[in-house]
PDB file of N, CA and C in Angstrom:
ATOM      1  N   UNK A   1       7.079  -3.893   7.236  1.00  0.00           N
ATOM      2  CA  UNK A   1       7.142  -2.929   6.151  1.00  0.00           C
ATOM      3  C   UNK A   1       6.940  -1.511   6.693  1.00  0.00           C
ATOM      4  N   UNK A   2       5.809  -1.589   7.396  1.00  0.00           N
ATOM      5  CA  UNK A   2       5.602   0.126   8.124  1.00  0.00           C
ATOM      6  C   UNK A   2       7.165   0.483   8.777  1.00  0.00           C
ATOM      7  N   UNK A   3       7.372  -0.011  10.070  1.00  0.00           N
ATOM      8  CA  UNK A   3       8.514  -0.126  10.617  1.00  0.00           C
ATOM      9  C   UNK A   3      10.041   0.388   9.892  1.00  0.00           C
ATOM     10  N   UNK A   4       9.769  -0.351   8.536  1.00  0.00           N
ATOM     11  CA  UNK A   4      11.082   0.053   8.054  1.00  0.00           C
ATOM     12  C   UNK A   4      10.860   1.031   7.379  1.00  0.00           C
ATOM     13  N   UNK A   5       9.874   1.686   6.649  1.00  0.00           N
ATOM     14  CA  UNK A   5       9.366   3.244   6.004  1.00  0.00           C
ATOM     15  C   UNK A   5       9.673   4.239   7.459  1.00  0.00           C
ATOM     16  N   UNK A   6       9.105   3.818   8.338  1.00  0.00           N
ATOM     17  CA  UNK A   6       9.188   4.997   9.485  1.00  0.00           C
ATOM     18  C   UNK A   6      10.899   4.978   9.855  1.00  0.00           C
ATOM     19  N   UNK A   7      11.499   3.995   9.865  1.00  0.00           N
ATOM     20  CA  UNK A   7      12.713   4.110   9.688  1.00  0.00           C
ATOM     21  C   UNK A   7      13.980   4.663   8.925  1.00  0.00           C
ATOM     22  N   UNK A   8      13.602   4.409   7.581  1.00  0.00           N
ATOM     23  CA  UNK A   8      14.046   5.168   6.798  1.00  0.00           C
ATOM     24  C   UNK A   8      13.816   6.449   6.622  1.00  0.00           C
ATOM     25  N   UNK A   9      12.711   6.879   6.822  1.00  0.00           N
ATOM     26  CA  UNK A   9      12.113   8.529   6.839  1.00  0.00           C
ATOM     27  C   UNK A   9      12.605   9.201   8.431  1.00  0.00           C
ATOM     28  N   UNK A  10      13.094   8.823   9.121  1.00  0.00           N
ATOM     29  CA  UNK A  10      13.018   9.287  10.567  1.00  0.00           C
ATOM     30  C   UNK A  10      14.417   9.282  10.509  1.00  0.00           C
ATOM     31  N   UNK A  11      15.497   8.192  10.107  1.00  0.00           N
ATOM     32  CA  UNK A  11      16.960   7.892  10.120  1.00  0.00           C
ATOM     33  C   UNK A  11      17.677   8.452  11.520  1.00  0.00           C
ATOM     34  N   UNK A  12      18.800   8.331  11.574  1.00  0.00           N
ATOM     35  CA  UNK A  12      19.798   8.439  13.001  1.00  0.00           C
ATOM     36  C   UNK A  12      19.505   9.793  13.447  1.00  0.00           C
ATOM     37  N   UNK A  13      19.226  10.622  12.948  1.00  0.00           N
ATOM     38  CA  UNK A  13      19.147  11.908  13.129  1.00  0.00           C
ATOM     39  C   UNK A  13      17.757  12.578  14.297  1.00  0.00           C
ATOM     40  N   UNK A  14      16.685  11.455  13.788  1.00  0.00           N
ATOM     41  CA  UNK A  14      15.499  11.391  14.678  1.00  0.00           C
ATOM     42  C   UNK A  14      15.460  11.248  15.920  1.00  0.00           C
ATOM     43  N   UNK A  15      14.862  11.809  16.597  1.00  0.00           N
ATOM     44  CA  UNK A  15      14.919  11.314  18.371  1.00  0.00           C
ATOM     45  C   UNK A  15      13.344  12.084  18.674  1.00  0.00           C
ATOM     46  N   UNK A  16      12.477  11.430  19.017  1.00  0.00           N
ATOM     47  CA  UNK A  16      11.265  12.071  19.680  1.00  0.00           C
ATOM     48  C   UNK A  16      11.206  11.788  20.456  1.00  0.00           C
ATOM     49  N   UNK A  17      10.986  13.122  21.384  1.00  0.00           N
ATOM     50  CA  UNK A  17      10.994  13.919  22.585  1.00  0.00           C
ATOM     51  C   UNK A  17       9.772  12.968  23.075  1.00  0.00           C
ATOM     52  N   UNK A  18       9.307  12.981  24.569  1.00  0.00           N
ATOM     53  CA  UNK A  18       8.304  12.346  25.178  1.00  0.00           C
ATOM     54  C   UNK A  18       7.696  13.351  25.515  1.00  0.00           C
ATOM     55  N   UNK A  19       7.895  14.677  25.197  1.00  0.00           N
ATOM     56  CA  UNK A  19       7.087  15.827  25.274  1.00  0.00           C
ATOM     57  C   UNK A  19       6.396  16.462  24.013  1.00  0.00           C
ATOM     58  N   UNK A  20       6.589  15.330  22.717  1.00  0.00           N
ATOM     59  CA  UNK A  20       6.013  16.336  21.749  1.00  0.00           C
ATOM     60  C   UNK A  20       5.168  16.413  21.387  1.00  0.00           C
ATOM     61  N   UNK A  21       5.083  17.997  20.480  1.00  0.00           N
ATOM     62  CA  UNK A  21       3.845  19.106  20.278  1.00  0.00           C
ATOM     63  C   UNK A  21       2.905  18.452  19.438  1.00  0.00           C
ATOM     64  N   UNK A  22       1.233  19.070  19.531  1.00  0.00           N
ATOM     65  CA  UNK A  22       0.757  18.085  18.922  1.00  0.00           C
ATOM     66  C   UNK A  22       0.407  19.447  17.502  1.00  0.00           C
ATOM     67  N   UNK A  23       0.201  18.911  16.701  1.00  0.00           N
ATOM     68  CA  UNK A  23      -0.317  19.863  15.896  1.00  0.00           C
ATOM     69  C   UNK A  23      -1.617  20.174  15.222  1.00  0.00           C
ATOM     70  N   UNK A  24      -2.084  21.074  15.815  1.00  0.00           N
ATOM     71  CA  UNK A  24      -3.160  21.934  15.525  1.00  0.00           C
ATOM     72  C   UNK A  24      -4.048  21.642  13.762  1.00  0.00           C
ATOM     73  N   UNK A  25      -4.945  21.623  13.970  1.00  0.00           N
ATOM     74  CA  UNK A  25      -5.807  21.242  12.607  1.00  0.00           C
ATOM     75  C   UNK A  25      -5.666  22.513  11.589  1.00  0.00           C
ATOM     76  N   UNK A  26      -5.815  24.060  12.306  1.00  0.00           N
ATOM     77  CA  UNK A  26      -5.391  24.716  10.960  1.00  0.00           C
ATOM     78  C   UNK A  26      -3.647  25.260  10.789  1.00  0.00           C
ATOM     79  N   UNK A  27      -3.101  24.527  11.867  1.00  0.00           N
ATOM     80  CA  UNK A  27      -1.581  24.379  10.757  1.00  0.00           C
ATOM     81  C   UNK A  27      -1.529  23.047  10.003  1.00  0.00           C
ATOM     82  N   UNK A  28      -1.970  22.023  10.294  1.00  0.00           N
ATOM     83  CA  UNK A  28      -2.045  20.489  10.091  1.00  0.00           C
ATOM     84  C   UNK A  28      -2.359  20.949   8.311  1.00  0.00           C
ATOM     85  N   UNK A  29      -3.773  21.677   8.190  1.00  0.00           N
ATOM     86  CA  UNK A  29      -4.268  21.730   6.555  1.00  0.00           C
ATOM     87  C   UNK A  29      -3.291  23.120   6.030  1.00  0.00           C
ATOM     88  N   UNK A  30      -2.648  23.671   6.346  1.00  0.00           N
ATOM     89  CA  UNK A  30      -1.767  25.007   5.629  1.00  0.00           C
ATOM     90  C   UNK A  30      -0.682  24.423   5.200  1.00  0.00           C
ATOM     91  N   UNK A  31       0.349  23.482   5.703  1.00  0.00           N
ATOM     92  CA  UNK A  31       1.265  23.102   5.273  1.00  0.00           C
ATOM     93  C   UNK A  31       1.177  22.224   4.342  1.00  0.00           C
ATOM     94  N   UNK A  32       2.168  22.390   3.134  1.00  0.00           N
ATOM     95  CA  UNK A  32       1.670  21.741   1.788  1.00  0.00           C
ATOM     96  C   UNK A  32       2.360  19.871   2.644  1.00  0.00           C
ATOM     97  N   UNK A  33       1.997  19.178   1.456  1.00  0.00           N
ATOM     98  CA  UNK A  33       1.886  17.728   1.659  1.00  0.00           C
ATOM     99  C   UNK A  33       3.182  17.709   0.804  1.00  0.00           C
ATOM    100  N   UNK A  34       4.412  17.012   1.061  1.00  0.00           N
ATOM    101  CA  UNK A  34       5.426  16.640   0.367  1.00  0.00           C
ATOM    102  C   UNK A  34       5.358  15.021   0.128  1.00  0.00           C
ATOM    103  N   UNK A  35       5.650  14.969  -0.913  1.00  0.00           N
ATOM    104  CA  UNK A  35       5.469  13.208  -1.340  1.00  0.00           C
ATOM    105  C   UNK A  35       7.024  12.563  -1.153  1.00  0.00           C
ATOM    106  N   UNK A  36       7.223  11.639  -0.502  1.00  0.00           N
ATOM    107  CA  UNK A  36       7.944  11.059   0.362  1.00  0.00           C
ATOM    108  C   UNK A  36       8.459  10.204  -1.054  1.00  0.00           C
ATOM    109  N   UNK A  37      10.147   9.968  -1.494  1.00  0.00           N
ATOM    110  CA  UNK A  37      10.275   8.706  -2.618  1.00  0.00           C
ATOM    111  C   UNK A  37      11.880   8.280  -1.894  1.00  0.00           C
ATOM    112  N   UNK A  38      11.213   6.940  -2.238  1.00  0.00           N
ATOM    113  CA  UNK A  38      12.696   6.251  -1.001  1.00  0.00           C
ATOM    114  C   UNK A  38      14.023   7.170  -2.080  1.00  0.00           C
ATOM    115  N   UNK A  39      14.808   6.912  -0.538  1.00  0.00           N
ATOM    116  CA  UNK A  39      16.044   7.466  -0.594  1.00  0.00           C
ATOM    117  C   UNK A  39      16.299   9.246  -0.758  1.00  0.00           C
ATOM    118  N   UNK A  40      14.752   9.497  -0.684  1.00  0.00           N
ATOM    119  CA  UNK A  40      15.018  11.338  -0.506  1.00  0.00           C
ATOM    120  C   UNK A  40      15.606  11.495   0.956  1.00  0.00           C
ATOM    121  N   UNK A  41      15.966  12.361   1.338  1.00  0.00           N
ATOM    122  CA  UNK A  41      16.719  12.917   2.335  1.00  0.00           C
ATOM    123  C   UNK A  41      16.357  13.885   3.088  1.00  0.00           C
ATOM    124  N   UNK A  42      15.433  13.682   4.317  1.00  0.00           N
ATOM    125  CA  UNK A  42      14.934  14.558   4.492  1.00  0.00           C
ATOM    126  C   UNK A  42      15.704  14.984   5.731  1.00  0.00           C
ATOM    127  N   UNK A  43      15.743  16.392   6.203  1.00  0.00           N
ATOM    128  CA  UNK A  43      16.429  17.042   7.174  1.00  0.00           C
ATOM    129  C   UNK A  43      15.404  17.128   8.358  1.00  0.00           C
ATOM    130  N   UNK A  44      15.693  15.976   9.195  1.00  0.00           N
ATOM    131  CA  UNK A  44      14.337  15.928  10.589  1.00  0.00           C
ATOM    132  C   UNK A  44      15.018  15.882  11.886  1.00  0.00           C
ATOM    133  N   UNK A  45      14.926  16.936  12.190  1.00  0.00           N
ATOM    134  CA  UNK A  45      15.278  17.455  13.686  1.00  0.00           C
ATOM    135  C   UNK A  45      13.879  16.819  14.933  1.00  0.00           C
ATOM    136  N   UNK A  46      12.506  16.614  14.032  1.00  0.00           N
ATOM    137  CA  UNK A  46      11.655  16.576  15.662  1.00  0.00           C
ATOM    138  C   UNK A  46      10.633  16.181  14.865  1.00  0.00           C
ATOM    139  N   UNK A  47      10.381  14.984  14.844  1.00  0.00           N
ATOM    140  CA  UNK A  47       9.077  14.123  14.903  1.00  0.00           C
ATOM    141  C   UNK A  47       7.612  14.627  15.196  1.00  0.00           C
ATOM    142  N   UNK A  48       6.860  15.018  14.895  1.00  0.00           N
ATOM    143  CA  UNK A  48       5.640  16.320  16.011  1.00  0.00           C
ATOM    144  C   UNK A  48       4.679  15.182  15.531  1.00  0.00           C
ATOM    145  N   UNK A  49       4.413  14.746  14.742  1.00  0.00           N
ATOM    146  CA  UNK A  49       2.971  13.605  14.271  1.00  0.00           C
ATOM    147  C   UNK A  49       3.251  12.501  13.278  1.00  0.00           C
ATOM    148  N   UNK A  50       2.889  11.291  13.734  1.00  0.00           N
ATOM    149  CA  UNK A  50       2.906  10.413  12.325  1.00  0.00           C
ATOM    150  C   UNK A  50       1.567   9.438  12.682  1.00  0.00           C
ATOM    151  N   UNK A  51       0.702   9.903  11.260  1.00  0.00           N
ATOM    152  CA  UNK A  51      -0.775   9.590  11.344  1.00  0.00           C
ATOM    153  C   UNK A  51      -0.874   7.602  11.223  1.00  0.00           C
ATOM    154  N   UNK A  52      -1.965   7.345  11.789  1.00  0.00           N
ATOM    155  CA  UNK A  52      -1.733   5.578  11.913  1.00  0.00           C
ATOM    156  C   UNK A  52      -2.732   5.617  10.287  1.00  0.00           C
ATOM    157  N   UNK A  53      -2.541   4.305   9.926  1.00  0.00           N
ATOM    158  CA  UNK A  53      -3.323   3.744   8.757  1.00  0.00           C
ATOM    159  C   UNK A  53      -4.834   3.009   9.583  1.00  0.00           C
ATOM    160  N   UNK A  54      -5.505   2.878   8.574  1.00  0.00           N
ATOM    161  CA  UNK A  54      -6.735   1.750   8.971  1.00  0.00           C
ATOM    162  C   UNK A  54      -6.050   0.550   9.311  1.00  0.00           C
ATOM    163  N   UNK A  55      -7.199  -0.082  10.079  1.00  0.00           N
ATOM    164  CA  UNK A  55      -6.475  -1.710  10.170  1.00  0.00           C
ATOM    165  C   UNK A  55      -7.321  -2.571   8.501  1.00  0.00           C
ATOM    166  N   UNK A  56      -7.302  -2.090   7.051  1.00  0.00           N
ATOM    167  CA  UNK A  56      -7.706  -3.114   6.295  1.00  0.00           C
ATOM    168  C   UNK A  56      -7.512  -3.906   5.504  1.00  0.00           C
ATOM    169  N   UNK A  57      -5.789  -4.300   5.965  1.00  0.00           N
ATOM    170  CA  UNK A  57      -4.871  -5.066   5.305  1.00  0.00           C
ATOM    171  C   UNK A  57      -4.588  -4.586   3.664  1.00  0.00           C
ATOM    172  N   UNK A  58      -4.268  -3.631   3.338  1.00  0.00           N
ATOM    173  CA  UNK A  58      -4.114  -3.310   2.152  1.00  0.00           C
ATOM    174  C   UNK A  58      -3.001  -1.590   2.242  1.00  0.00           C
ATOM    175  N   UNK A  59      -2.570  -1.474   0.867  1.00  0.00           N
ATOM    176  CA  UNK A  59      -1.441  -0.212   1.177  1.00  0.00           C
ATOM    177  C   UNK A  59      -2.800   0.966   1.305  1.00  0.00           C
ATOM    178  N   UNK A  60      -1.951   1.886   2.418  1.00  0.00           N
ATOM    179  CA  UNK A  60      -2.294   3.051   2.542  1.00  0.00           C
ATOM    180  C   UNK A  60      -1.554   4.597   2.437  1.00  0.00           C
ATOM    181  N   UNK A  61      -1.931   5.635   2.627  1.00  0.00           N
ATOM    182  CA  UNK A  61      -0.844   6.688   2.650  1.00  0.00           C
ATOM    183  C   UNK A  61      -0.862   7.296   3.815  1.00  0.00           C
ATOM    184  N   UNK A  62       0.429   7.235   4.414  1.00  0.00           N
ATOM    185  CA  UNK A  62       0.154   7.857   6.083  1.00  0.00           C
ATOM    186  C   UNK A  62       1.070   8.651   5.563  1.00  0.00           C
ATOM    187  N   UNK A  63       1.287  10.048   7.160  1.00  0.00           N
ATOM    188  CA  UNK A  63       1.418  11.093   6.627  1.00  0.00           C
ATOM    189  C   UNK A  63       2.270  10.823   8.013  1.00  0.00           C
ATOM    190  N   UNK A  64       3.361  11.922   7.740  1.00  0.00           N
ATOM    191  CA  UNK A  64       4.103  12.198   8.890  1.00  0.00           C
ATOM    192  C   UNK A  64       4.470  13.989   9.019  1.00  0.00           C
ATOM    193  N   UNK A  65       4.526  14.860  10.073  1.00  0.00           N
ATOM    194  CA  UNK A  65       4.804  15.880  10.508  1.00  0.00           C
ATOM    195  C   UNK A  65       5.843  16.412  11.597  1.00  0.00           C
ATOM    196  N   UNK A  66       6.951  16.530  10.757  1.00  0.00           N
ATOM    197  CA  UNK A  66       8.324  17.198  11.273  1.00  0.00           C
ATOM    198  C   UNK A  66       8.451  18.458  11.078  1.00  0.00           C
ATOM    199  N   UNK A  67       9.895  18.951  11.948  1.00  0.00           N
ATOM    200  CA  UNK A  67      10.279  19.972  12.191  1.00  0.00           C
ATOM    201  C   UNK A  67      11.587  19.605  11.662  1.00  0.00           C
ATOM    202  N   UNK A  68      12.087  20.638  10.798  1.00  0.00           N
ATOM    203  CA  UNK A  68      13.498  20.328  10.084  1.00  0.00           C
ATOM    204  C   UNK A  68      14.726  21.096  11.285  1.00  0.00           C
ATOM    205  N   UNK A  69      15.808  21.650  10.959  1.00  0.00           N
ATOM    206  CA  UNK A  69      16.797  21.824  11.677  1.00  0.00           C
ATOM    207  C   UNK A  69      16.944  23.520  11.985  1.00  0.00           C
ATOM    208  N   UNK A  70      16.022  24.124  10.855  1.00  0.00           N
ATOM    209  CA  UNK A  70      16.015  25.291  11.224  1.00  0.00           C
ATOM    210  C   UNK A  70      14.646  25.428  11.854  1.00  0.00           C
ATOM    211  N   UNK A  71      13.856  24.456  12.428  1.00  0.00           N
ATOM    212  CA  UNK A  71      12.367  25.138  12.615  1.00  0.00           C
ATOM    213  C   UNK A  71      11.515  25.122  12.078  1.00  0.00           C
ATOM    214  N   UNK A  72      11.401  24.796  10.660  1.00  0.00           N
ATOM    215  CA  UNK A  72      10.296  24.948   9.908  1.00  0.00           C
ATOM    216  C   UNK A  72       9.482  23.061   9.772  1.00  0.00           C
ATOM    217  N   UNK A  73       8.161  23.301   9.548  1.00  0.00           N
ATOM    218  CA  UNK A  73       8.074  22.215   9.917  1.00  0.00           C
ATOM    219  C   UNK A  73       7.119  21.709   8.886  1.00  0.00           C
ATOM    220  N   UNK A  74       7.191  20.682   8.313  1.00  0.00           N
ATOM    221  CA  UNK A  74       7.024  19.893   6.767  1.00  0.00           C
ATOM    222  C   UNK A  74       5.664  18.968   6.950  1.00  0.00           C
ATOM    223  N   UNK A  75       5.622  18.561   6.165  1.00  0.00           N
ATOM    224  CA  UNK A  75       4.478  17.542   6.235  1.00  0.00           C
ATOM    225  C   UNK A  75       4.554  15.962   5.221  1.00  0.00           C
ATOM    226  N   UNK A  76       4.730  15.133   5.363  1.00  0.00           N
ATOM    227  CA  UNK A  76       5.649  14.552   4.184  1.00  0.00           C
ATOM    228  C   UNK A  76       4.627  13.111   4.059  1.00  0.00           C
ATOM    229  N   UNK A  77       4.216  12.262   2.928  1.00  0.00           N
ATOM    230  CA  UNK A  77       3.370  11.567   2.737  1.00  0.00           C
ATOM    231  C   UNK A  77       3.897  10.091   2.485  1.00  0.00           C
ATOM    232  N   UNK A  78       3.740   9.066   2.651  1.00  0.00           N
ATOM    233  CA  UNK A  78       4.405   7.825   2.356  1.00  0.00           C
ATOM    234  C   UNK A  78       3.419   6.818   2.256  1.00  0.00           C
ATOM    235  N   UNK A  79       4.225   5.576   1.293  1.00  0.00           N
ATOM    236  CA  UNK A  79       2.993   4.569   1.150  1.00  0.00           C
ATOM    237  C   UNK A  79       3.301   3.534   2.310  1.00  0.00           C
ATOM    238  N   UNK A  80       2.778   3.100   3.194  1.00  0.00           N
ATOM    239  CA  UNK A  80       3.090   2.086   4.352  1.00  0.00           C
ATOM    240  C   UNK A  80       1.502   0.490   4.113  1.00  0.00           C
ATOM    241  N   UNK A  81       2.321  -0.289   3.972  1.00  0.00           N
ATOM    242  CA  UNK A  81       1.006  -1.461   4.385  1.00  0.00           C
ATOM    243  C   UNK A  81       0.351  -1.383   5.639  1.00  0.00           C
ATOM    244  N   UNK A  82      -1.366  -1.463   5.688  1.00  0.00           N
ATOM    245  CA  UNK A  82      -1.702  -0.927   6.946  1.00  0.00           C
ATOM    246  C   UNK A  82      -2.136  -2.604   7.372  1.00  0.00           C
ATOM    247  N   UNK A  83      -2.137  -2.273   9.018  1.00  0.00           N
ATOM    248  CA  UNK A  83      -1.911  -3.644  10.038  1.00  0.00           C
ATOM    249  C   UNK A  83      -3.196  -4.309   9.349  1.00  0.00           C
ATOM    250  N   UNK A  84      -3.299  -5.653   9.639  1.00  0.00           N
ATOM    251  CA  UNK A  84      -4.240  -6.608   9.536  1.00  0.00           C
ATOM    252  C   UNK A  84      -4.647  -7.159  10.221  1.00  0.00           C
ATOM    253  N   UNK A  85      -5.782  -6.389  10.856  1.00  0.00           N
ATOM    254  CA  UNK A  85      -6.426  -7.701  12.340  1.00  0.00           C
ATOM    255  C   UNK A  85      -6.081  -9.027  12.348  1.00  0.00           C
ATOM    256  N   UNK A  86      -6.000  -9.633  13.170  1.00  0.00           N
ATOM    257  CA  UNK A  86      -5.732 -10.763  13.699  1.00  0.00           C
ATOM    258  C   UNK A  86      -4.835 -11.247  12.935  1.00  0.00           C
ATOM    259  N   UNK A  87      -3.734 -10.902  12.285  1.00  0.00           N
ATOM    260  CA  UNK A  87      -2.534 -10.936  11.735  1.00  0.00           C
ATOM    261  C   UNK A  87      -1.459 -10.905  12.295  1.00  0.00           C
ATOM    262  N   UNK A  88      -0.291 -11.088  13.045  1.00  0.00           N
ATOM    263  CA  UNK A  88       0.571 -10.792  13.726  1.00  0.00           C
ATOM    264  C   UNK A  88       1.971 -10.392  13.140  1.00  0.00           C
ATOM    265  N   UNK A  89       2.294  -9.606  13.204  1.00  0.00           N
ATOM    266  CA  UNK A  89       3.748  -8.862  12.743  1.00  0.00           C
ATOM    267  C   UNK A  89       5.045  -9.196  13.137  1.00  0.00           C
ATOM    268  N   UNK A  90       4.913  -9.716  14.297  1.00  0.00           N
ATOM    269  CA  UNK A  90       5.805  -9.896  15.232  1.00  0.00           C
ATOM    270  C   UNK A  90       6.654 -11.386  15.051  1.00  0.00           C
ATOM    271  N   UNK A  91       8.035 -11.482  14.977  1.00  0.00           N
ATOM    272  CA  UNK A  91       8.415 -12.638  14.445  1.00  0.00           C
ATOM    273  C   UNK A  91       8.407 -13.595  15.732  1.00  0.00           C
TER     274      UNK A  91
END
């Protein structure tokens, strides 16, 4: 379920760099929080952060931080199921 949210929000267009920026705590709290609803369309040039959930088997809201195509760089919120210890994901 995570997997395919980060998928859909990231789409063909995504590619993160093995060099990227990390972002700073007072740009991290200045940029407003955009609420993420499947099938919005977001314009993502550069991946810069995507926050992990707890491990306590239940939905959480992780947050992800891009850079769109002109530069400006968003902050966008989604609901993802967070991992479950000793649970395995993997088929």
């Amino acid at each position: 379920m995570r997997i395919l949210a980060c998928l859909s929000l990231a789409g063909i267009s995504c590619v993160v760099a093995s060099g990227e920026q990390s972002v700073d705590t007072d740009e991290r709290e200045s940029l407003p929080i955009e609420d993420y609803r499947y099938g919005d369309h977001l314009d993502i040039n550069k991946v810069i952060e995507i926050s992990e959930p707890p491990e306590d088997c239940k939905p959480e809201l992780e947050r992800m931080t891009y850079e769109d195509s002109n530069g400006k760089r968003h902050v966008v919120e989604f609901p993802v199921m967070a991992k479950c210890p000793g649970i395995s994901t993997d088929n």
